[in-house]
PDB file of N, CA and C in Angstrom:
ATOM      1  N   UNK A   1     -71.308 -11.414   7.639  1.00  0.00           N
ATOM      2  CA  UNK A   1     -70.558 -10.188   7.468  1.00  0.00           C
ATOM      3  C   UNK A   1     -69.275 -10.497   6.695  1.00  0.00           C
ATOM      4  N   UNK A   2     -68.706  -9.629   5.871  1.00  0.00           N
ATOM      5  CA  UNK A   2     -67.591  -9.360   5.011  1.00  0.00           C
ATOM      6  C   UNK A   2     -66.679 -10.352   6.078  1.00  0.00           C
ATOM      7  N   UNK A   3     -65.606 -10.537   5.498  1.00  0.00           N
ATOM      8  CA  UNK A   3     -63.756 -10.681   6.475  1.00  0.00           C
ATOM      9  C   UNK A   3     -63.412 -10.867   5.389  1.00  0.00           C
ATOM     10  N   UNK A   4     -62.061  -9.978   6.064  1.00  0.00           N
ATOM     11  CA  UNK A   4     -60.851  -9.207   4.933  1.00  0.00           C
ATOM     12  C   UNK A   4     -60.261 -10.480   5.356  1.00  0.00           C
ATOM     13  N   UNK A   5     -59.373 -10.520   4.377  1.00  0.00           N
ATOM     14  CA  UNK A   5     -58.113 -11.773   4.192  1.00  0.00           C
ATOM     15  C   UNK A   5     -56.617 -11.042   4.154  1.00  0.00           C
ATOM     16  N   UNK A   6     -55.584 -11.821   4.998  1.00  0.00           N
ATOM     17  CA  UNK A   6     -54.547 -11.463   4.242  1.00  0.00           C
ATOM     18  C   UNK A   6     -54.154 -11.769   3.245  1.00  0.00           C
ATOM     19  N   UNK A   7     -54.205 -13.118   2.352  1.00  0.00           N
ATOM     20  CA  UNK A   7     -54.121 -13.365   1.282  1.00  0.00           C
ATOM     21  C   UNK A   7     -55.355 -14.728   0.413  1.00  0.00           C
ATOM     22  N   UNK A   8     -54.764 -14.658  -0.951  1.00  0.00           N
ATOM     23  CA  UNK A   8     -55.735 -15.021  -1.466  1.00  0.00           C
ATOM     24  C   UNK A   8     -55.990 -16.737  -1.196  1.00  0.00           C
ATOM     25  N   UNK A   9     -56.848 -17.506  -0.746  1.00  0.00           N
ATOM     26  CA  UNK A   9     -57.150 -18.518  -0.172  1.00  0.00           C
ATOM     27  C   UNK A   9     -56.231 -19.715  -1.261  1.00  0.00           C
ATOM     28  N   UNK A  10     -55.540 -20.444  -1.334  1.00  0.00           N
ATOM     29  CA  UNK A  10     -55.188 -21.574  -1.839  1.00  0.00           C
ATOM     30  C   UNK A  10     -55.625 -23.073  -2.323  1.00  0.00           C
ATOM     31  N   UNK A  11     -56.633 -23.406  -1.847  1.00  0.00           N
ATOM     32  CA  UNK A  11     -57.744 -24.158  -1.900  1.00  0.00           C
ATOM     33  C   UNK A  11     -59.201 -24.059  -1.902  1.00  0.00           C
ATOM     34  N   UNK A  12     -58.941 -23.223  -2.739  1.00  0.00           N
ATOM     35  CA  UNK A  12     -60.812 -22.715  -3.152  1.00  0.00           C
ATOM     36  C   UNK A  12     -61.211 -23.188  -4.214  1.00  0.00           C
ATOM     37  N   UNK A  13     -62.336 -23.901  -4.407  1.00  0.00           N
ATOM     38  CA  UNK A  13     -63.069 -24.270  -5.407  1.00  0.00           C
ATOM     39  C   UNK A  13     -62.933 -24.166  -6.240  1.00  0.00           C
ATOM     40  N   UNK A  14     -62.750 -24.372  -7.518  1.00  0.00           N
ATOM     41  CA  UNK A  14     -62.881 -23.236  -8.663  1.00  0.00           C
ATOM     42  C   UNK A  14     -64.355 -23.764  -9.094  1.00  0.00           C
ATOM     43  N   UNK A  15     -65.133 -22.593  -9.449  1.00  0.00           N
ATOM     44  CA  UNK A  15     -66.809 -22.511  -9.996  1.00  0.00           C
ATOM     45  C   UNK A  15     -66.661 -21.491 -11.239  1.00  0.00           C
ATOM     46  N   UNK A  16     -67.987 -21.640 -11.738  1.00  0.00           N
ATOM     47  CA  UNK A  16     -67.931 -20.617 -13.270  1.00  0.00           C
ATOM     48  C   UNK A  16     -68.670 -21.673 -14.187  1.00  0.00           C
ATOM     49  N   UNK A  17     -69.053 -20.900 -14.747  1.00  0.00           N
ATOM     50  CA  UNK A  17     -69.609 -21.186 -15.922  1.00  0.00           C
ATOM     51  C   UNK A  17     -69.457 -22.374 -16.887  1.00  0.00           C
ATOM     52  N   UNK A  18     -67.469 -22.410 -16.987  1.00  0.00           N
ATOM     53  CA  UNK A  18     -67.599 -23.223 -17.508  1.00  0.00           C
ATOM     54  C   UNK A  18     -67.231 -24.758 -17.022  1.00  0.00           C
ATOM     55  N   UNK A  19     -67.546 -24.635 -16.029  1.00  0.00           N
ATOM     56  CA  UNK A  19     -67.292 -26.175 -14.924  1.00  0.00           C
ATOM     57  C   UNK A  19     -68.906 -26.972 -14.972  1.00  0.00           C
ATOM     58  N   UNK A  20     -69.754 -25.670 -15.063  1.00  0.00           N
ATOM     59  CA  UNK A  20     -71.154 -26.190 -14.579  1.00  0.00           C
ATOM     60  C   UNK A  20     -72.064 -26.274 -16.209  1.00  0.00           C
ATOM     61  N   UNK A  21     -71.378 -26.584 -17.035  1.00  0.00           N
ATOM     62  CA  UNK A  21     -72.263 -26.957 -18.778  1.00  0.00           C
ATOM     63  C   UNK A  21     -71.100 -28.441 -19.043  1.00  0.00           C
ATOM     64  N   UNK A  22     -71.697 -28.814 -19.499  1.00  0.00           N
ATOM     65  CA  UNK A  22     -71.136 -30.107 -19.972  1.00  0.00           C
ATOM     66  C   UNK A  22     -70.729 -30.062 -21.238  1.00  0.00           C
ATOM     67  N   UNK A  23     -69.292 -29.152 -21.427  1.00  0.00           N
ATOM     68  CA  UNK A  23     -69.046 -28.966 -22.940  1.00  0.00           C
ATOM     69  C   UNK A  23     -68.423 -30.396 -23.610  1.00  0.00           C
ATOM     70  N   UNK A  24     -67.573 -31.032 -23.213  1.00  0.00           N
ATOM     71  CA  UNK A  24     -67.692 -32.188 -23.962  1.00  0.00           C
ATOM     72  C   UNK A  24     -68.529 -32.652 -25.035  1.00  0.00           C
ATOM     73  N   UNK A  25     -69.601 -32.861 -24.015  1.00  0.00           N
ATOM     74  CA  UNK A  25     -70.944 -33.313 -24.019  1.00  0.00           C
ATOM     75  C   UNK A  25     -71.437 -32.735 -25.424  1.00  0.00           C
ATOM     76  N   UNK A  26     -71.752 -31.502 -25.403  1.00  0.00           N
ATOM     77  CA  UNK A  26     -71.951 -30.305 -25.844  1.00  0.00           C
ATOM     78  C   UNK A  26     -71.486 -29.867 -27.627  1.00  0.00           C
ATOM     79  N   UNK A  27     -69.929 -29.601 -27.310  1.00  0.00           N
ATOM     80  CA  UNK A  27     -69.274 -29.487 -28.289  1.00  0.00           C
ATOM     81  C   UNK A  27     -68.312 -31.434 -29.111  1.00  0.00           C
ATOM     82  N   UNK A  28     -69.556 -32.160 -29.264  1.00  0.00           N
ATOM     83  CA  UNK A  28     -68.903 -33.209 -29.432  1.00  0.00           C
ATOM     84  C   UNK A  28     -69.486 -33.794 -31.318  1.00  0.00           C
ATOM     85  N   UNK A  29     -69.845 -32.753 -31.986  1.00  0.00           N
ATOM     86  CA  UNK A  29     -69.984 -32.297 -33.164  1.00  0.00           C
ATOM     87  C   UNK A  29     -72.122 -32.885 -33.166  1.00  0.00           C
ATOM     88  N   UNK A  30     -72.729 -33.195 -33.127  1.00  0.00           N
ATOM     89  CA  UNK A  30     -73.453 -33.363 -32.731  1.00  0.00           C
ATOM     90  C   UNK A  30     -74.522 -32.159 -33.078  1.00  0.00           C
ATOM     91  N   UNK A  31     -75.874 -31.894 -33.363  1.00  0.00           N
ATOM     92  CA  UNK A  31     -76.599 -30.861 -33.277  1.00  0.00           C
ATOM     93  C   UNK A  31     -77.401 -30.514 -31.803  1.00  0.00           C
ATOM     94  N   UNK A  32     -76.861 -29.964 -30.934  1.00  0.00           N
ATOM     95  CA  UNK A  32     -77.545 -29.588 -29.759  1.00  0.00           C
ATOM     96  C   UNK A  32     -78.237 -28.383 -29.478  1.00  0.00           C
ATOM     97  N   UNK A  33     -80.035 -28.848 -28.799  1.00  0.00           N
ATOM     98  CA  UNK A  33     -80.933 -27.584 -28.846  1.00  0.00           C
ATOM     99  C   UNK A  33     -80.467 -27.232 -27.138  1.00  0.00           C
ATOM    100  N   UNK A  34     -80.597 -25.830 -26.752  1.00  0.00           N
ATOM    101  CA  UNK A  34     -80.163 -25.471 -25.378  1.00  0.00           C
ATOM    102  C   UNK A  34     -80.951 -24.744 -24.960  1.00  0.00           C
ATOM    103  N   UNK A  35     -81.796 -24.621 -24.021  1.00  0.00           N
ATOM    104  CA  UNK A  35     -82.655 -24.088 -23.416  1.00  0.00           C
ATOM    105  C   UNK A  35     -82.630 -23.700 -21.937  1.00  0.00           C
ATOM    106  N   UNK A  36     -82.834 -22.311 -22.287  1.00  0.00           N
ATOM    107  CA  UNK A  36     -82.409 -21.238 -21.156  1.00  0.00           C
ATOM    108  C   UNK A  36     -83.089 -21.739 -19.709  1.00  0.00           C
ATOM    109  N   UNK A  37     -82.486 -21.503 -18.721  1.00  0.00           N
ATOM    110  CA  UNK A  37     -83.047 -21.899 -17.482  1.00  0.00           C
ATOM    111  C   UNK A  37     -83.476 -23.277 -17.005  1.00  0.00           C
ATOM    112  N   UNK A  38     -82.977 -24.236 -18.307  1.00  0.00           N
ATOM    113  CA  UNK A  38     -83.098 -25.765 -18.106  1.00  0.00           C
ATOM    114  C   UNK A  38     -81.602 -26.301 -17.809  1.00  0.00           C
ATOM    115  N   UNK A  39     -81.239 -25.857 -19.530  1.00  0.00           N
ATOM    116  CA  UNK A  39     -79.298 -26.048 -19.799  1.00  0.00           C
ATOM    117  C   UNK A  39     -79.083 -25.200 -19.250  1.00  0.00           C
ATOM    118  N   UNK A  40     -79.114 -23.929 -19.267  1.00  0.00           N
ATOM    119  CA  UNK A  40     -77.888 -22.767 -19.214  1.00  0.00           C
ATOM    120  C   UNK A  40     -78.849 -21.709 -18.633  1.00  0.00           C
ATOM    121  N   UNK A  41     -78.156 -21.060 -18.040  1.00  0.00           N
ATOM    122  CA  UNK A  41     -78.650 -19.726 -16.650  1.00  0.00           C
ATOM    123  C   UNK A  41     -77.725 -18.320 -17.041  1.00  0.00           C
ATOM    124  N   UNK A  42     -76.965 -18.404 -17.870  1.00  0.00           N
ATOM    125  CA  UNK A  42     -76.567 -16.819 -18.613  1.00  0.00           C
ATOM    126  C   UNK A  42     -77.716 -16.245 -19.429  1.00  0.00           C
ATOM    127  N   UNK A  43     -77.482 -14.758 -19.905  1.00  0.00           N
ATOM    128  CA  UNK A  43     -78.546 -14.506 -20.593  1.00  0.00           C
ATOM    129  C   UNK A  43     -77.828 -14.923 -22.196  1.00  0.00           C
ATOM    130  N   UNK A  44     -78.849 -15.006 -23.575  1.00  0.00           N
ATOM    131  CA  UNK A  44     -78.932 -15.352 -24.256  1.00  0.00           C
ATOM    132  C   UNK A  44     -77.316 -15.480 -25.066  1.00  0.00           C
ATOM    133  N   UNK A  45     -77.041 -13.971 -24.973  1.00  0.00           N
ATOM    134  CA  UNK A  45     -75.789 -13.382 -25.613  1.00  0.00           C
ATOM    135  C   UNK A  45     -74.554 -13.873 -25.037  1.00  0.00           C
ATOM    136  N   UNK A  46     -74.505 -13.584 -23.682  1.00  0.00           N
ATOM    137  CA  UNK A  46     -73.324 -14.297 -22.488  1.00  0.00           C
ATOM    138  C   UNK A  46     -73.136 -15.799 -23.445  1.00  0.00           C
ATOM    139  N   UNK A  47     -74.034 -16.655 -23.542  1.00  0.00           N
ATOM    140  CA  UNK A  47     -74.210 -18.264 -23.677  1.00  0.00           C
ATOM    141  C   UNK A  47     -73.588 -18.564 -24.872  1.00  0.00           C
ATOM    142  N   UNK A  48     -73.727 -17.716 -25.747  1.00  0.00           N
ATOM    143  CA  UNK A  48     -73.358 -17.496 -26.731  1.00  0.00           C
ATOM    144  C   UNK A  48     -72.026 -17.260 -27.213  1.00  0.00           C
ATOM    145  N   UNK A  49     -71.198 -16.536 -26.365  1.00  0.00           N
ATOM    146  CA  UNK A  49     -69.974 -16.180 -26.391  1.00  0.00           C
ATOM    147  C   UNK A  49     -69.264 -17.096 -25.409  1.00  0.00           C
ATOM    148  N   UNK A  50     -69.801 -17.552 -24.455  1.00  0.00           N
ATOM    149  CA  UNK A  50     -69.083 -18.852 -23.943  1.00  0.00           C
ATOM    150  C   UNK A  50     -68.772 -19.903 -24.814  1.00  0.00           C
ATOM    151  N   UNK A  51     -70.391 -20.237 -25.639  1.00  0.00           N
ATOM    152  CA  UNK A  51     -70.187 -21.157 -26.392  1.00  0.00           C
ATOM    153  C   UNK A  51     -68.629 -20.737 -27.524  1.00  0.00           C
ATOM    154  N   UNK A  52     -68.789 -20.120 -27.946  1.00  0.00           N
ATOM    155  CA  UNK A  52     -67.966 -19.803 -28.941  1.00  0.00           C
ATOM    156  C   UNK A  52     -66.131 -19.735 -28.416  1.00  0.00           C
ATOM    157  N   UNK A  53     -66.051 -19.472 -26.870  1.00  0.00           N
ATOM    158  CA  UNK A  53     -64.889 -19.157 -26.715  1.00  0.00           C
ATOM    159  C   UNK A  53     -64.472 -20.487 -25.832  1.00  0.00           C
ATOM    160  N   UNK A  54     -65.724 -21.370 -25.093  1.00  0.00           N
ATOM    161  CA  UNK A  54     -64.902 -22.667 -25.233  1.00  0.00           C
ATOM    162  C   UNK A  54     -64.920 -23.887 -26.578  1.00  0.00           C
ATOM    163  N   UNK A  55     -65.278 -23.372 -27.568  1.00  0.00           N
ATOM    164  CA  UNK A  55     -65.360 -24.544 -28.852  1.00  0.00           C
ATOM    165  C   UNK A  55     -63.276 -23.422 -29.071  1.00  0.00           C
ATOM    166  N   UNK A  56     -63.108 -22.343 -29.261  1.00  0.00           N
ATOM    167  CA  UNK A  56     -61.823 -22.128 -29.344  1.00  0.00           C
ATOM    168  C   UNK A  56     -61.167 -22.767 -28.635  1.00  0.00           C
ATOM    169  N   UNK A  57     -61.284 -22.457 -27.443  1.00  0.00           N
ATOM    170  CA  UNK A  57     -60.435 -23.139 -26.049  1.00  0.00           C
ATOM    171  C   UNK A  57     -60.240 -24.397 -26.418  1.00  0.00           C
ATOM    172  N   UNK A  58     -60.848 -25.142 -27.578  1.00  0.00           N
ATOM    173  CA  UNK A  58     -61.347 -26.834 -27.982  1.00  0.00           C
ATOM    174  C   UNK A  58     -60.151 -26.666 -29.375  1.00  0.00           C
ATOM    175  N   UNK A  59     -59.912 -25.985 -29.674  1.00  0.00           N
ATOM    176  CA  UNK A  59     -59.435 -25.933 -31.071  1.00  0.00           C
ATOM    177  C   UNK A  59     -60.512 -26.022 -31.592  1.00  0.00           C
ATOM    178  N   UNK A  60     -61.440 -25.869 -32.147  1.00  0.00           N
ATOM    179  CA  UNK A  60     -62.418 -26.216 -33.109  1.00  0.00           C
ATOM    180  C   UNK A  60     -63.393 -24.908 -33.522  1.00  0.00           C
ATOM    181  N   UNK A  61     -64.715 -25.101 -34.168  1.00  0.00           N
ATOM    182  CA  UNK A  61     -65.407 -24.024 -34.513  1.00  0.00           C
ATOM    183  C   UNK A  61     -66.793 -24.534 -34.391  1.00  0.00           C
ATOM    184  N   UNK A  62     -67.557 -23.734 -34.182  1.00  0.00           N
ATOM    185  CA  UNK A  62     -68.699 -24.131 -34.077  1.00  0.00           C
ATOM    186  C   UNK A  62     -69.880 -23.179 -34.548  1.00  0.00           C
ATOM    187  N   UNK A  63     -71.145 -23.265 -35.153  1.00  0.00           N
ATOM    188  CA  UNK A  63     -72.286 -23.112 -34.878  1.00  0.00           C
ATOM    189  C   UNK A  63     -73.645 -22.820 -33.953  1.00  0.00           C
ATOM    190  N   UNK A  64     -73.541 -21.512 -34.178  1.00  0.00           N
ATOM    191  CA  UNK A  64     -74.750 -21.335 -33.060  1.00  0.00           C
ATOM    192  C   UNK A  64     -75.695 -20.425 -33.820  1.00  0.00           C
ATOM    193  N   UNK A  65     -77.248 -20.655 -33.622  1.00  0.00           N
ATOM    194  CA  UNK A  65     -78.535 -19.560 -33.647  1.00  0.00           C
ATOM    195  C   UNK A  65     -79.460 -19.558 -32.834  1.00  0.00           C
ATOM    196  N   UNK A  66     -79.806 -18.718 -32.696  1.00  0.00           N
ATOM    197  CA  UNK A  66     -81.084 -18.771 -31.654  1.00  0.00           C
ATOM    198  C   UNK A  66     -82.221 -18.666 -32.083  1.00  0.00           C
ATOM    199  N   UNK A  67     -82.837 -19.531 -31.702  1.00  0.00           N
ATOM    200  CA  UNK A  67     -84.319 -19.731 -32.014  1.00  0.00           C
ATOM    201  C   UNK A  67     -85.134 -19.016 -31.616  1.00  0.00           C
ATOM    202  N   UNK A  68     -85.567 -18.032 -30.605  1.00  0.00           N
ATOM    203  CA  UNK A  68     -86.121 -17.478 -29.793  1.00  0.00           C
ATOM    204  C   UNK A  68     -85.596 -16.993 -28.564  1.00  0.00           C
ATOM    205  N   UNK A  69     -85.680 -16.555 -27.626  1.00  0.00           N
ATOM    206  CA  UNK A  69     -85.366 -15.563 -26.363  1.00  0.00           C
ATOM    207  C   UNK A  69     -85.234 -16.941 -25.433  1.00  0.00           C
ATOM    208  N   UNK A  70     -85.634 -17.936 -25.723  1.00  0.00           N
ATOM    209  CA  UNK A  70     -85.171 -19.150 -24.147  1.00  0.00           C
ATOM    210  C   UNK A  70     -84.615 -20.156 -25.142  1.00  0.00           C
ATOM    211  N   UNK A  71     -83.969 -20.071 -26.331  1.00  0.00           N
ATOM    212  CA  UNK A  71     -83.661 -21.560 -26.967  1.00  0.00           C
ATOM    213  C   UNK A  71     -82.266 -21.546 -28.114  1.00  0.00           C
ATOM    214  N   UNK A  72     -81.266 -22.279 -28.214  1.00  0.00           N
ATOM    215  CA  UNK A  72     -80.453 -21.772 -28.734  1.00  0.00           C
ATOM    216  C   UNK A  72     -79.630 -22.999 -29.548  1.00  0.00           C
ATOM    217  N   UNK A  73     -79.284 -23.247 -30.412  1.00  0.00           N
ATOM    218  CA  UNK A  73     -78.921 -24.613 -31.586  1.00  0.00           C
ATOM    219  C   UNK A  73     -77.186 -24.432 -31.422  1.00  0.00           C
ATOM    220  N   UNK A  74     -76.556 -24.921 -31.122  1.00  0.00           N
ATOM    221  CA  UNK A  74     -75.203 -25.396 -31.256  1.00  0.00           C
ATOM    222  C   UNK A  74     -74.579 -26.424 -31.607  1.00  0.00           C
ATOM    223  N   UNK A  75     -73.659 -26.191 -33.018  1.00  0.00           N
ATOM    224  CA  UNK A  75     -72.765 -27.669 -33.306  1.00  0.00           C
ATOM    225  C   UNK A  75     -71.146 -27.435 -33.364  1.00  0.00           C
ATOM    226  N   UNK A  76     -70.634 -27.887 -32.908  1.00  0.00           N
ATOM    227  CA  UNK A  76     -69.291 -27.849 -32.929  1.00  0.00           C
ATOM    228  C   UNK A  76     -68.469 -28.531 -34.244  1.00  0.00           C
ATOM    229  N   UNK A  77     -67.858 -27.667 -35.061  1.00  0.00           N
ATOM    230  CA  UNK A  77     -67.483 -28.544 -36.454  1.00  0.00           C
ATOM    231  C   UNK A  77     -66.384 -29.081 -36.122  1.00  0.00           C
ATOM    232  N   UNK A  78     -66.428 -30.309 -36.185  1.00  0.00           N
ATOM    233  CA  UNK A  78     -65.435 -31.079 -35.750  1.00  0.00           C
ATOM    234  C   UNK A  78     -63.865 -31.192 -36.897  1.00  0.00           C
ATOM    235  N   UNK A  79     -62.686 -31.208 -36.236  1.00  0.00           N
ATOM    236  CA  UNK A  79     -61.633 -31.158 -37.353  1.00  0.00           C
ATOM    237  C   UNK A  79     -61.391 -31.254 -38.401  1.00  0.00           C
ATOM    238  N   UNK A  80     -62.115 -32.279 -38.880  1.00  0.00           N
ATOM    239  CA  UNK A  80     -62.005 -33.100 -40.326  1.00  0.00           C
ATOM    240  C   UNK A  80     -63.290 -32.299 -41.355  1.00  0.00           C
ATOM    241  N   UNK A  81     -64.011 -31.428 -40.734  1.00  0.00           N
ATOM    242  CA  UNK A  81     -64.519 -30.861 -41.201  1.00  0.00           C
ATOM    243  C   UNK A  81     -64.298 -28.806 -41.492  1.00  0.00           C
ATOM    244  N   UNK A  82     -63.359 -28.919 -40.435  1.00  0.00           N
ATOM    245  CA  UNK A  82     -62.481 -27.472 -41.147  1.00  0.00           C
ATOM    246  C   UNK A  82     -61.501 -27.551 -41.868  1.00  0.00           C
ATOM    247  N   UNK A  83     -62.044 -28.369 -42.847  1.00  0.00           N
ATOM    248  CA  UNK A  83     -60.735 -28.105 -44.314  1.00  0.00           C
ATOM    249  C   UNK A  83     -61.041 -26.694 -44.795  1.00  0.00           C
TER     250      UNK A  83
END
């Protein structure tokens, strides 16, 4: 059952999305294929805009297309390559 709080807990986890993808990993200029429900559990579009808003969060830019409805290509252009 629910319980109300008086305030907001101080030592809570933090979870999300982007704790549980290995962007490092990920955005480390590299050509990476990503596949839905293996890598990543958002739907296609969500994954997509993560990708894109942690390669910002990175300073950097990146590359993405999708191959189909479960599969998706990401490269992160690394500095020396946004002249």
């Amino acid at each position: 059952m629910a319980e109300k709080l008086d305030q907001w807990p101080s030592n809570r986890v933090r979870r999300g999305a982007y704790s549980r993808y290995p962007w490092e990993q990920w955005l480390d200029g590299n050509i990476w294929k990503l596949t839905k429900d293996e890598d990543f559990f958002a739907d296609m579009r969500s994954m997509r805009i993560m990708v894109y808003k942690k390669a910002k969060d990175k300073n950097t830019r990146c590359n993405t297309t999708v191959i189909d409805e479960n599969t998706m290509v990401i490269q992160a252009i690394m500095e020396e390559e946004n002249v």
